[in-house]
Protein backbone atom coordinates (compact mmCIF):
# COMPACT_ATOMS: atom_id res chain seq x y z
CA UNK A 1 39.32 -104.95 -88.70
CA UNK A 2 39.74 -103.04 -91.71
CA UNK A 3 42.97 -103.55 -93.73
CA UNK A 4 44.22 -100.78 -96.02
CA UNK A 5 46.50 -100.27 -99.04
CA UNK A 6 48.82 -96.81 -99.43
CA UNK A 7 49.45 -94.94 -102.76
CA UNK A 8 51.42 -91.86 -102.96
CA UNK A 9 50.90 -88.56 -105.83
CA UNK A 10 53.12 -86.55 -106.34
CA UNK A 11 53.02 -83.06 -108.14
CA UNK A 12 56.29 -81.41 -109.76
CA UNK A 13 56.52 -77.91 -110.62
CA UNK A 14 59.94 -76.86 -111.96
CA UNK A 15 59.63 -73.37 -113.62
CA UNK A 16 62.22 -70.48 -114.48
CA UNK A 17 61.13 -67.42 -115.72
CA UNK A 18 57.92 -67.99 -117.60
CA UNK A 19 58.98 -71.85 -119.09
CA UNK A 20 57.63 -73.95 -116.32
CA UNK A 21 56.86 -78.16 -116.64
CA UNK A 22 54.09 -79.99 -114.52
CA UNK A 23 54.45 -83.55 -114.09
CA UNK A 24 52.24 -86.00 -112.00
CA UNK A 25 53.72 -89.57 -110.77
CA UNK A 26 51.74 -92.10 -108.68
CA UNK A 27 53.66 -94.94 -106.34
CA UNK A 28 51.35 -97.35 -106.21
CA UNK A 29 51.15 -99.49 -103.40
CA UNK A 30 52.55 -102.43 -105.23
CA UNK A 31 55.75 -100.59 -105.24
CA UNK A 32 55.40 -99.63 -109.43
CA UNK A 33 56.12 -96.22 -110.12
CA UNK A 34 54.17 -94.15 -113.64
CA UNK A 35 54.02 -90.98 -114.97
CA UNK A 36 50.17 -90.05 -115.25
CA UNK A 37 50.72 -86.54 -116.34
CA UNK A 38 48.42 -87.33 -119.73
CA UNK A 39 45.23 -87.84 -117.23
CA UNK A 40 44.79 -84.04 -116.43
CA UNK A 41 46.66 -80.81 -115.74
CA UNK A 42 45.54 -80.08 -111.95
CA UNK A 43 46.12 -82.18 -108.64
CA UNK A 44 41.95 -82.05 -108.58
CA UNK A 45 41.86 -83.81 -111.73
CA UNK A 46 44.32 -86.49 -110.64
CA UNK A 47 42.39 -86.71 -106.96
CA UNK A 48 39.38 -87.03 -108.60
CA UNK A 49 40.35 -90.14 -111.03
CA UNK A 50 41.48 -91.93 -108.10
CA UNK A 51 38.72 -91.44 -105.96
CA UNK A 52 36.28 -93.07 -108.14
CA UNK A 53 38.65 -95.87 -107.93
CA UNK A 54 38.08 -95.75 -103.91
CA UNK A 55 41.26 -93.91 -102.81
CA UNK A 56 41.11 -91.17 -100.00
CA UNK A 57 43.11 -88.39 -99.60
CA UNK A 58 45.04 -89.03 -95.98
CA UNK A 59 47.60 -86.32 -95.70
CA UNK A 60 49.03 -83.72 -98.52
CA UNK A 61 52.44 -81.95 -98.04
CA UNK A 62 54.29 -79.40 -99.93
CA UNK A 63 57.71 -78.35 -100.45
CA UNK A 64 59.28 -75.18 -102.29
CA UNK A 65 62.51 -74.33 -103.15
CA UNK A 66 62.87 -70.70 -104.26
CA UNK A 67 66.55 -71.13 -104.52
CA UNK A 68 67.37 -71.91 -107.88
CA UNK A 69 64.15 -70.62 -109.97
CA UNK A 70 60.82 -72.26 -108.95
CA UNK A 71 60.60 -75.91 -107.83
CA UNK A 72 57.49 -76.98 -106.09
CA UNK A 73 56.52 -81.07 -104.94
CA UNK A 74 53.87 -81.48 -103.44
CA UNK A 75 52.74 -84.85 -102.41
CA UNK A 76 48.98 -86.92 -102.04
CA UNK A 77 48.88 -89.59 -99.49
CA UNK A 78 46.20 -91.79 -100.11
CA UNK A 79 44.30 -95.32 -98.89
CA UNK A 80 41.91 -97.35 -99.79
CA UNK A 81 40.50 -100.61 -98.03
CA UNK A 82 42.23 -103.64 -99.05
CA UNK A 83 39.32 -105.96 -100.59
């Protein structure tokens, strides 16, 4: 039986107007929390870092509020086998 770890990404877009910030944060699955924005502007970039560490995109899910100016999450479930 195969045992797995979970990680969670998560994309922020806040934006009003033409001003906008992008931040990326990853949960690992020890429970620690960073801010890995400096690794790369796009969710592909951030996918792709962690894939060649053997995580795999499980789910993806986004959320927008149009509201109040521009807020977008959206959010990278990933696994990997435990080793």
């Amino acid at each position: 039986m195969v045992a797995w770890e979970y990680a969670l990404l998560v994309r922020r877009y806040q934006g009003q107007g033409r001003q906008f910030h992008v931040s990326f944060v990853w949960y690992g699955p020890d429970g620690s929390r960073t801010d890995v924005t400096a690794y790369g502007d796009t969710a592909i970039a951030h996918l792709n870092r962690v894939g060649r560490e053997g995580w795999e995109l499980v789910s993806a899910a986004e959320d927008v509020n149009n509201i109040q100016g521009s807020t977008e999450v959206h959010r990278y479930h990933l696994k990997r086998p435990l080793t």
